[in-house]
PDB file of N, CA and C in Angstrom:
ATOM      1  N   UNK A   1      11.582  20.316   4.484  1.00  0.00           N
ATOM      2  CA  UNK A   1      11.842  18.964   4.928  1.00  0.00           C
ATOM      3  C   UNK A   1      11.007  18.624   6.158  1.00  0.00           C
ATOM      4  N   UNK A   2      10.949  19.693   7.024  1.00  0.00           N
ATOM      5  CA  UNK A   2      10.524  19.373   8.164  1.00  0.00           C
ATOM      6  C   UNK A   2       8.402  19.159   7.924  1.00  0.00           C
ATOM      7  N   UNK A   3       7.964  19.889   6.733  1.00  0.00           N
ATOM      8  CA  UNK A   3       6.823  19.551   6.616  1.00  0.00           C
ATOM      9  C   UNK A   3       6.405  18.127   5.542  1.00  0.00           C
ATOM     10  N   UNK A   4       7.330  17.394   5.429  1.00  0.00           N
ATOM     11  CA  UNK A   4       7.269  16.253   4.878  1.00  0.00           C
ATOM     12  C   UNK A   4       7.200  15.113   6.245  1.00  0.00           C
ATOM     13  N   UNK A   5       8.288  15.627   6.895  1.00  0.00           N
ATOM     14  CA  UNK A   5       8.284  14.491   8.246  1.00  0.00           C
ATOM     15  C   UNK A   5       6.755  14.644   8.575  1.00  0.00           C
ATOM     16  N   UNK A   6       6.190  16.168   9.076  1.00  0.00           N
ATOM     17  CA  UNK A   6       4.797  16.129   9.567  1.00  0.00           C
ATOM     18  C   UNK A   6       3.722  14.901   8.896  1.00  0.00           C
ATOM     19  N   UNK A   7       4.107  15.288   7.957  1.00  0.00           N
ATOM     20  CA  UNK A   7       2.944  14.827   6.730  1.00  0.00           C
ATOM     21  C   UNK A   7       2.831  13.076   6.864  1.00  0.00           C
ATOM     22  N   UNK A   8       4.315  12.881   6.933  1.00  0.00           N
ATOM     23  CA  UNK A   8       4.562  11.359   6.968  1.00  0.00           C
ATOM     24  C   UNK A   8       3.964  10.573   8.478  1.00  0.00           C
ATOM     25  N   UNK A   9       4.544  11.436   9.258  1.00  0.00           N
ATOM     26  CA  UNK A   9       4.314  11.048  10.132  1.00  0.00           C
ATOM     27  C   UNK A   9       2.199  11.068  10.829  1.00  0.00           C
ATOM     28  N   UNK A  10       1.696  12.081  10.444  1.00  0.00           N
ATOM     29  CA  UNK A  10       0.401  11.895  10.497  1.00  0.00           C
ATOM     30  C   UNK A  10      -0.332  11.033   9.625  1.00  0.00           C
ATOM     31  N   UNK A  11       0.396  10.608   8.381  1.00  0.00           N
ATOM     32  CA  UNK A  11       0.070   9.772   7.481  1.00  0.00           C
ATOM     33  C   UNK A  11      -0.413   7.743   8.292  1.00  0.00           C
ATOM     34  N   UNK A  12       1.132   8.463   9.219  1.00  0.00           N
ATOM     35  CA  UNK A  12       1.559   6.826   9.898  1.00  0.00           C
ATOM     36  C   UNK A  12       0.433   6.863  10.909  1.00  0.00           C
ATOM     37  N   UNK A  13      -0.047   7.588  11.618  1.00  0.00           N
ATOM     38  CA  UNK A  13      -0.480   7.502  13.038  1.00  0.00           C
ATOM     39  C   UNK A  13      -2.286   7.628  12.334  1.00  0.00           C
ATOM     40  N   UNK A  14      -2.819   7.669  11.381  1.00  0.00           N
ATOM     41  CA  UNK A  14      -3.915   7.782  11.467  1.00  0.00           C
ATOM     42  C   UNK A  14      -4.350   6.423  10.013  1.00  0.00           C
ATOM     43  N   UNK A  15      -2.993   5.688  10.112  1.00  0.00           N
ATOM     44  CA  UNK A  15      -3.528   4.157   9.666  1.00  0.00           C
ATOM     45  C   UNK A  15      -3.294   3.275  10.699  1.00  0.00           C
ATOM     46  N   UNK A  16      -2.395   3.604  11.435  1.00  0.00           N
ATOM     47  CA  UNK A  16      -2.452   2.632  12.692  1.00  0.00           C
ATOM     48  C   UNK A  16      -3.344   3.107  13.546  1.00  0.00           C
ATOM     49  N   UNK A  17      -4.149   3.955  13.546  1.00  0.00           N
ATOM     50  CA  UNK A  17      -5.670   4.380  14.657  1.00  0.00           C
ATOM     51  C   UNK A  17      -6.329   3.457  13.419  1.00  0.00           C
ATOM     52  N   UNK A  18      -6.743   3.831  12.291  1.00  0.00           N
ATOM     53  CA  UNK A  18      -7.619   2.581  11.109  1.00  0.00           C
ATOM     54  C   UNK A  18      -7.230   1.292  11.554  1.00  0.00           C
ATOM     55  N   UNK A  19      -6.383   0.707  11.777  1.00  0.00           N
ATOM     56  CA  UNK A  19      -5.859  -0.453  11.608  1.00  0.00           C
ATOM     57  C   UNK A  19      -6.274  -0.998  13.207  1.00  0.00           C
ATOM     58  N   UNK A  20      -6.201  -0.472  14.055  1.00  0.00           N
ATOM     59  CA  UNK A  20      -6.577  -1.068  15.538  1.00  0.00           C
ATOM     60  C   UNK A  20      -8.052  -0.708  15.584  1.00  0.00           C
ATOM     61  N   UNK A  21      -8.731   0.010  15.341  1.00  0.00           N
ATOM     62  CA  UNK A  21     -10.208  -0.138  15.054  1.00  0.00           C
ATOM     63  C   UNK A  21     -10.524  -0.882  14.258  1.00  0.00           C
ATOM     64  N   UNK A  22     -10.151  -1.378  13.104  1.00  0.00           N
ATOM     65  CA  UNK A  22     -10.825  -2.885  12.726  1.00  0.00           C
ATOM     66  C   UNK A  22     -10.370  -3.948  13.011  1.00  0.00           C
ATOM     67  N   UNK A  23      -9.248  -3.861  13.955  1.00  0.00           N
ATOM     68  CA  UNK A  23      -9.073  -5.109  14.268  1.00  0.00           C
ATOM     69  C   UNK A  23     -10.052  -5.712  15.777  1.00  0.00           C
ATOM     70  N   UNK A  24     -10.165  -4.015  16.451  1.00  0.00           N
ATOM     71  CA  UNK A  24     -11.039  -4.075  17.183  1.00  0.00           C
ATOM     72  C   UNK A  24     -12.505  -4.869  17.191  1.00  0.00           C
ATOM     73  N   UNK A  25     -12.744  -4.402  16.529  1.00  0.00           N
ATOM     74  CA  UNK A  25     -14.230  -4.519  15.327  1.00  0.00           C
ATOM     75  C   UNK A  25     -14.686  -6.394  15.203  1.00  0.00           C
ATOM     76  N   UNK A  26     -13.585  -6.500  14.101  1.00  0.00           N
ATOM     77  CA  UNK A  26     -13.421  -7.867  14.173  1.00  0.00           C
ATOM     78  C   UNK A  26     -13.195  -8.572  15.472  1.00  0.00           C
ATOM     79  N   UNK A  27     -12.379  -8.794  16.727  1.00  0.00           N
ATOM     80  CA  UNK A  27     -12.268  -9.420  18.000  1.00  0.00           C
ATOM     81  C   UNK A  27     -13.616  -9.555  18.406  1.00  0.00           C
ATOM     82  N   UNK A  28     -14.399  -8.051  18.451  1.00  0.00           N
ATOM     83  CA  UNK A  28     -16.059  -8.220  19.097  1.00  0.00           C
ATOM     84  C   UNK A  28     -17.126  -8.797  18.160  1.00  0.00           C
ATOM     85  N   UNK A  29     -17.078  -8.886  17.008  1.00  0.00           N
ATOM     86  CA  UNK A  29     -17.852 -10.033  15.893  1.00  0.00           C
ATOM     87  C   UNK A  29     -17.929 -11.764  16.072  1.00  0.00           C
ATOM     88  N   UNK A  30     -16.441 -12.487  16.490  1.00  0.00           N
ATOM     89  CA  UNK A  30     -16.046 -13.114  16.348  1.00  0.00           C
ATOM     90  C   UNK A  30     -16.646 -13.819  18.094  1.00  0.00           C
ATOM     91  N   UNK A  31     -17.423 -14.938  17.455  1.00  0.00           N
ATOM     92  CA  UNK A  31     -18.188 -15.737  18.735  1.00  0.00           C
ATOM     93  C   UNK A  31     -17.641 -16.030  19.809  1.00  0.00           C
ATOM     94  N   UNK A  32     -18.006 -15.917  21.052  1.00  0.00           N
ATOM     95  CA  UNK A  32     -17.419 -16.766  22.214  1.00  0.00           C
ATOM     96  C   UNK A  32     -17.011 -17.859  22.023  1.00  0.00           C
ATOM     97  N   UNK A  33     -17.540 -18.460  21.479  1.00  0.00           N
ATOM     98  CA  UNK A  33     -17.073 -20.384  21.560  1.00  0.00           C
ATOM     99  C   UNK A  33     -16.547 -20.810  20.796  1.00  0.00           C
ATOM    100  N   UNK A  34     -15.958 -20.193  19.677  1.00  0.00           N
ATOM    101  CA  UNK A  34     -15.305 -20.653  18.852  1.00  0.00           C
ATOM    102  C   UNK A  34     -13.808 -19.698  19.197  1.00  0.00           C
ATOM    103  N   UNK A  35     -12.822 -20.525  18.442  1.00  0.00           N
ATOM    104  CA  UNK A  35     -11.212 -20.359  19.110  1.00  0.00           C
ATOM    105  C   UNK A  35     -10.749 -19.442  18.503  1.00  0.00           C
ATOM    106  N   UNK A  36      -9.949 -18.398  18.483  1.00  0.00           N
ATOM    107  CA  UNK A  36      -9.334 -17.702  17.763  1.00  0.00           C
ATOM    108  C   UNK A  36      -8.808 -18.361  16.658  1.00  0.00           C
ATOM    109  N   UNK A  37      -8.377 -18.256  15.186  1.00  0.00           N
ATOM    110  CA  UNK A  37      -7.990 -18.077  14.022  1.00  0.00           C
ATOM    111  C   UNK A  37      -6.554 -18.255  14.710  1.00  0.00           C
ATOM    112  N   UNK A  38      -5.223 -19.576  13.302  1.00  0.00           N
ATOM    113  CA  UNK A  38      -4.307 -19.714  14.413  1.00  0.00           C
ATOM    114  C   UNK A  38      -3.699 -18.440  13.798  1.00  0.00           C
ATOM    115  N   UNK A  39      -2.986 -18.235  14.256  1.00  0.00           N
ATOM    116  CA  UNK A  39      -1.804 -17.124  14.302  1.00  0.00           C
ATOM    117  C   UNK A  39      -2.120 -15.662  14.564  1.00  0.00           C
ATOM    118  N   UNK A  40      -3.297 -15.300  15.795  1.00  0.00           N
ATOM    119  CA  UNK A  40      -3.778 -14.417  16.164  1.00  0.00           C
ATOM    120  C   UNK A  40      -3.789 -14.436  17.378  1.00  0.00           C
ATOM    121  N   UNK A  41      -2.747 -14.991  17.553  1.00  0.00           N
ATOM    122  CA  UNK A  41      -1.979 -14.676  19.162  1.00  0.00           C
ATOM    123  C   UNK A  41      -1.575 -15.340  20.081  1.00  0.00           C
ATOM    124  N   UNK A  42      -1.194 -15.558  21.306  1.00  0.00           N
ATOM    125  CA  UNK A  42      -0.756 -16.590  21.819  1.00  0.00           C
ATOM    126  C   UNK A  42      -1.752 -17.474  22.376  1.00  0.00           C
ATOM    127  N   UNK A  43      -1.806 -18.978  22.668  1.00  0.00           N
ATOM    128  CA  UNK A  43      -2.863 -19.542  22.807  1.00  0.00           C
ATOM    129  C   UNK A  43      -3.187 -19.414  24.334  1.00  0.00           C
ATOM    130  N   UNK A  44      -4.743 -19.557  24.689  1.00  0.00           N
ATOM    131  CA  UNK A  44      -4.830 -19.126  26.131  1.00  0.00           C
ATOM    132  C   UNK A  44      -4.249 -20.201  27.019  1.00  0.00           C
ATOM    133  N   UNK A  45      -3.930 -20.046  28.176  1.00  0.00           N
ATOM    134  CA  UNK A  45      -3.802 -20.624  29.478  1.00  0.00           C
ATOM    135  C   UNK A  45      -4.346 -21.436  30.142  1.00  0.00           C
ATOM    136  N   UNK A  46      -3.895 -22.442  31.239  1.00  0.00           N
ATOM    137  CA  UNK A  46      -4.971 -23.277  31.514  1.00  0.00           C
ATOM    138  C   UNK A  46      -5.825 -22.532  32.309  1.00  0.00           C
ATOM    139  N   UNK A  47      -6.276 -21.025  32.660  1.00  0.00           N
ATOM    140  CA  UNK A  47      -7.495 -20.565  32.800  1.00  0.00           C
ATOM    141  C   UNK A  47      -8.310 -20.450  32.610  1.00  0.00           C
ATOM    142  N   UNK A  48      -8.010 -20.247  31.345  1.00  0.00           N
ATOM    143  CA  UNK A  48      -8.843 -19.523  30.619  1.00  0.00           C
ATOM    144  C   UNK A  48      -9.406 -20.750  29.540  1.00  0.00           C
ATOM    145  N   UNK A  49      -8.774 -21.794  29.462  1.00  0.00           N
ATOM    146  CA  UNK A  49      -9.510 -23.010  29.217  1.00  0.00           C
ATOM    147  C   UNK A  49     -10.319 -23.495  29.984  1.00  0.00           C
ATOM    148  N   UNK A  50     -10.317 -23.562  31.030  1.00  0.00           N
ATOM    149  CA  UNK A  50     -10.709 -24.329  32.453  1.00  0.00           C
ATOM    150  C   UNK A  50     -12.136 -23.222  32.163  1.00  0.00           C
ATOM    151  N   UNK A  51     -12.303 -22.232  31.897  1.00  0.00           N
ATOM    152  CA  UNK A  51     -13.430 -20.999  32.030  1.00  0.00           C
ATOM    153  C   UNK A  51     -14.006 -21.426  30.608  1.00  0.00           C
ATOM    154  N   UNK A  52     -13.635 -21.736  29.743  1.00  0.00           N
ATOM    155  CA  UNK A  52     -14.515 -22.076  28.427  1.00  0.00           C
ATOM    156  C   UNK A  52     -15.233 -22.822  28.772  1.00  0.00           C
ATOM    157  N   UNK A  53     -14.826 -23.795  29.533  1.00  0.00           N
ATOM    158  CA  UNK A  53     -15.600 -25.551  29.477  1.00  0.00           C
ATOM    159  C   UNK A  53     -17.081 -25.323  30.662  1.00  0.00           C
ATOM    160  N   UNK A  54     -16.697 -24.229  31.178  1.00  0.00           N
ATOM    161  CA  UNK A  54     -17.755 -23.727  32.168  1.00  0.00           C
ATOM    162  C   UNK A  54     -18.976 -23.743  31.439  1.00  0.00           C
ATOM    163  N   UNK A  55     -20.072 -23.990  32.124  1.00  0.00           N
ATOM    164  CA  UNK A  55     -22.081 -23.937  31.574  1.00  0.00           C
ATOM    165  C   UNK A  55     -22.127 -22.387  31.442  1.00  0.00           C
ATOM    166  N   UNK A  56     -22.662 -22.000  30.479  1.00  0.00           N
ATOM    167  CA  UNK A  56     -23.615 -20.641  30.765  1.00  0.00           C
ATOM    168  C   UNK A  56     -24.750 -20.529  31.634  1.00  0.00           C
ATOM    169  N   UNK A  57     -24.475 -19.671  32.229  1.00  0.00           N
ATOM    170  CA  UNK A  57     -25.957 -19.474  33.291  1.00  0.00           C
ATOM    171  C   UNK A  57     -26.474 -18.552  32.680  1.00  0.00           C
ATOM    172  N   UNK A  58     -27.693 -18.876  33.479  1.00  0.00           N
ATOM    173  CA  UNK A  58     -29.351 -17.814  33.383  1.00  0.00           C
ATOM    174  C   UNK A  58     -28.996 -16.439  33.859  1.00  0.00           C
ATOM    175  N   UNK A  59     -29.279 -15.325  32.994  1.00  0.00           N
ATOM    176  CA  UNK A  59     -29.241 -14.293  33.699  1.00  0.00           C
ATOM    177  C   UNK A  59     -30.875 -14.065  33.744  1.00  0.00           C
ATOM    178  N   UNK A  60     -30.951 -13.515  34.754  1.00  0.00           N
ATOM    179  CA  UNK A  60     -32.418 -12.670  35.010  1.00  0.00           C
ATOM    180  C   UNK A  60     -32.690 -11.512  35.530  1.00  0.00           C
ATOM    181  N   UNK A  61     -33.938 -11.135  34.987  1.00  0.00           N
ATOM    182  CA  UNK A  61     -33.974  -9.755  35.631  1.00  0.00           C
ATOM    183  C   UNK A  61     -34.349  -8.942  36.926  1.00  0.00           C
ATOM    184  N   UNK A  62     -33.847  -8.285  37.727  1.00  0.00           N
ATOM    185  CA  UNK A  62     -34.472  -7.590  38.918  1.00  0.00           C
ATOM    186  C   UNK A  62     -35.830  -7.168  38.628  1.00  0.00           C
ATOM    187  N   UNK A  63     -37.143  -7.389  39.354  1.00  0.00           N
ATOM    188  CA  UNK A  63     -38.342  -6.692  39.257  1.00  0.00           C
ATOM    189  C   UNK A  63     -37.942  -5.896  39.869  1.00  0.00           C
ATOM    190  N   UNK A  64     -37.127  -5.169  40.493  1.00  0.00           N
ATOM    191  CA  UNK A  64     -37.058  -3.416  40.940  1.00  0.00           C
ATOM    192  C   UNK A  64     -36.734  -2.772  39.810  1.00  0.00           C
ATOM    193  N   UNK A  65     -35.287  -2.637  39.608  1.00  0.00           N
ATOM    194  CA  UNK A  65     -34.470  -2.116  38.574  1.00  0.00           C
ATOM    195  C   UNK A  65     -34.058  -2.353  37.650  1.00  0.00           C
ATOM    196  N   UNK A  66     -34.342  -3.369  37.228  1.00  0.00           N
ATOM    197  CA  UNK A  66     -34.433  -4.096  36.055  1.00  0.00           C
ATOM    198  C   UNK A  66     -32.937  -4.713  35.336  1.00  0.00           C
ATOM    199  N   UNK A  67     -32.261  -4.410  36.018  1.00  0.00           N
ATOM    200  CA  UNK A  67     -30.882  -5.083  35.993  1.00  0.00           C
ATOM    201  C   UNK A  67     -30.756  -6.645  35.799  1.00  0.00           C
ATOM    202  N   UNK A  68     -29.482  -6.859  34.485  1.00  0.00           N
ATOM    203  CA  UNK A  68     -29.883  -8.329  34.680  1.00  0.00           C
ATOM    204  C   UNK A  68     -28.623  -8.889  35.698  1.00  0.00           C
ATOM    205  N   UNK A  69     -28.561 -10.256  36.255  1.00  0.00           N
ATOM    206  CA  UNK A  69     -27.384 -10.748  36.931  1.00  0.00           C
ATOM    207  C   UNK A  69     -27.829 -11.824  37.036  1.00  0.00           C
ATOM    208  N   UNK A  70     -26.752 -12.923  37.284  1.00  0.00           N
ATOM    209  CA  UNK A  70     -27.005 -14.554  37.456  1.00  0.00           C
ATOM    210  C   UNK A  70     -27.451 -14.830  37.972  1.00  0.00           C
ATOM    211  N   UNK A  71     -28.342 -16.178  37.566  1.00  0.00           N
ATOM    212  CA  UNK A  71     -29.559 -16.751  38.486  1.00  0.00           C
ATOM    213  C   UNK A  71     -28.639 -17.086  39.557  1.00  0.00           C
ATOM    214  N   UNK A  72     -27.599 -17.673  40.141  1.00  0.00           N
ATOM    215  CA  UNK A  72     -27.268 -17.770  41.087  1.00  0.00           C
ATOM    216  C   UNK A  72     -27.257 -16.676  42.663  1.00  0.00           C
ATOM    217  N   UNK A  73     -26.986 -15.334  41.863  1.00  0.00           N
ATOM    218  CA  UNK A  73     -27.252 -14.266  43.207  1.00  0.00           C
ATOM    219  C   UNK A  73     -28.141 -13.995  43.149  1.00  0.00           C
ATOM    220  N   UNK A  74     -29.787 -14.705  42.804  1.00  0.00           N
ATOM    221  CA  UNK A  74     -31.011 -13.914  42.809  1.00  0.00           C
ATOM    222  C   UNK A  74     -31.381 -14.050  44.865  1.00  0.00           C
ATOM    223  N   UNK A  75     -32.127 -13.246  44.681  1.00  0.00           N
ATOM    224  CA  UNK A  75     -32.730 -13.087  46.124  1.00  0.00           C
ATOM    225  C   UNK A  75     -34.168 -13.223  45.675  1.00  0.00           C
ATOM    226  N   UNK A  76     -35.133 -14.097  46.053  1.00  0.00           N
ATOM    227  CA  UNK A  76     -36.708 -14.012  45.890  1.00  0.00           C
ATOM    228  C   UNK A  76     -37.392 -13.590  47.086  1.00  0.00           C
ATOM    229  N   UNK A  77     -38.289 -13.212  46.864  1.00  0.00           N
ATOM    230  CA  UNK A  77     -39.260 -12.321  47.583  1.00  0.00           C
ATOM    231  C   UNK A  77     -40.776 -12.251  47.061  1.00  0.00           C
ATOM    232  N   UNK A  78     -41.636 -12.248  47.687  1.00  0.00           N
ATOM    233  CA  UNK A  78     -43.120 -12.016  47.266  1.00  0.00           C
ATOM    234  C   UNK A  78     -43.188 -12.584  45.875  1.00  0.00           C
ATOM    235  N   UNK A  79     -42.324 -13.835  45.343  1.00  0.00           N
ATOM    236  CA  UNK A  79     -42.421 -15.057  44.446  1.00  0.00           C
ATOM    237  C   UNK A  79     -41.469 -13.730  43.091  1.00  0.00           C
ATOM    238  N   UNK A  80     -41.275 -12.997  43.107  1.00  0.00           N
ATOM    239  CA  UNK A  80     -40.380 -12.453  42.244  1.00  0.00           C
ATOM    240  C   UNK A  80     -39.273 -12.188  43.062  1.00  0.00           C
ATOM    241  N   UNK A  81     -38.574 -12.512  41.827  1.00  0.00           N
ATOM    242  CA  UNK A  81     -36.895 -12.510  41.447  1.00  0.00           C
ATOM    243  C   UNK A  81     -36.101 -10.926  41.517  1.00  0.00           C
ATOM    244  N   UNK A  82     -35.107 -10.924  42.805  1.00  0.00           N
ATOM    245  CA  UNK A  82     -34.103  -9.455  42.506  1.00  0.00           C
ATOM    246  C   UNK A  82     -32.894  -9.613  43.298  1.00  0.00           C
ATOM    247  N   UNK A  83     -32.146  -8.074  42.658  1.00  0.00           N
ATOM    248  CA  UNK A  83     -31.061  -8.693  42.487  1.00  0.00           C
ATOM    249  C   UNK A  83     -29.756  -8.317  43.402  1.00  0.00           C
ATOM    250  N   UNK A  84     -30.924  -8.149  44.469  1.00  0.00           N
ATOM    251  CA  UNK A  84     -30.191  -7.797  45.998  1.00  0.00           C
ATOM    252  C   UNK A  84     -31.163  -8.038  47.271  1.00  0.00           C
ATOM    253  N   UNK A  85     -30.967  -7.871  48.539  1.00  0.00           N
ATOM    254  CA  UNK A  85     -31.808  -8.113  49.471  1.00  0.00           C
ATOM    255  C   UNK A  85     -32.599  -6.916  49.561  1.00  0.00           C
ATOM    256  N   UNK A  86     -31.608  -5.708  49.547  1.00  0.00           N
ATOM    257  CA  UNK A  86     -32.263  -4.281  49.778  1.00  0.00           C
ATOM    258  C   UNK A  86     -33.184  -3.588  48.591  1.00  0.00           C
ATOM    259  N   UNK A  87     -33.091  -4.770  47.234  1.00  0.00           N
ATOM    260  CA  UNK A  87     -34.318  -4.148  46.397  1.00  0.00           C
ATOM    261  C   UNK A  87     -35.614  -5.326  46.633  1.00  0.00           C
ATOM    262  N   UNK A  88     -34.959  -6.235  47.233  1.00  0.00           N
ATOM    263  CA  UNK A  88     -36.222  -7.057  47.930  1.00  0.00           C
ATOM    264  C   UNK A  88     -36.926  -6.992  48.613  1.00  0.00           C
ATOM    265  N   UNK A  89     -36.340  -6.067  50.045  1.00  0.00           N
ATOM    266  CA  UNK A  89     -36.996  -5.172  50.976  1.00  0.00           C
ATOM    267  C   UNK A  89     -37.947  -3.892  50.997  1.00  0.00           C
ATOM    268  N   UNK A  90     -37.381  -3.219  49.223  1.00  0.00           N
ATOM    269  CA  UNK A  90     -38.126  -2.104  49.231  1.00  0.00           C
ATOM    270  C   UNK A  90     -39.721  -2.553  48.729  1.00  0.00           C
ATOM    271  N   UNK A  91     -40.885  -1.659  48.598  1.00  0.00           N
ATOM    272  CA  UNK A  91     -41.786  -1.926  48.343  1.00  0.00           C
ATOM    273  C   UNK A  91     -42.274  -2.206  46.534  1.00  0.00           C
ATOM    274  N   UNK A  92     -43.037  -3.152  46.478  1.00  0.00           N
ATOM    275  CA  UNK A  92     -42.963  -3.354  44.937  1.00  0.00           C
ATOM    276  C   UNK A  92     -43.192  -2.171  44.174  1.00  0.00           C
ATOM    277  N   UNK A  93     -42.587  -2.320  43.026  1.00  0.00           N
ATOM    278  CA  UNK A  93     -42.916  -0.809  42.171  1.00  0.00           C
ATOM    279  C   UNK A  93     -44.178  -0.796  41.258  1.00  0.00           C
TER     280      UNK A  93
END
């Protein structure tokens, strides 16, 4: 009896690991800008509305390290773009 519970029970726990990996799967497929599908959860907040309606910004890249981050925190220097003062300071690469 007791190797039936095992059985059942590993049966259960390795469709619900299947079952949250594709649901996973699917959440990261499914576009930014379009709304969740209804009955896939509770609807967002006025935050998180207020954050949709927001512009996308420019990301760009550091000429040091090549990191990208928003055009808003760029630091320029010697007419290129980075993405701190102290990789602005160092010498070009």
């Amino acid at each position: 009896m007791s190797r039936l519970l095992f059985w059942l029970a590993l049966i259960f726990l390795v469709g619900f690991a299947i079952r949250s990996k594709i649901r996973e799967a699917q959440k990261r497929q499914q576009p930014f800008n379009q709304p969740p599908p209804a009955g896939a959860g509770p609807a967002p907040g006025p935050a998180a509305r207020q954050h949709g309606n927001a512009e996308i910004e420019t990301m760009l890249q550091c000429a040091h390290c090549g990191v990208f981050y928003p055009a808003s925190e760029t630091v320029q220097a010697r007419g290129r773009d980075y993405c701190s003062a102290a990789h602005a300071a160092m010498p070009p690469a």
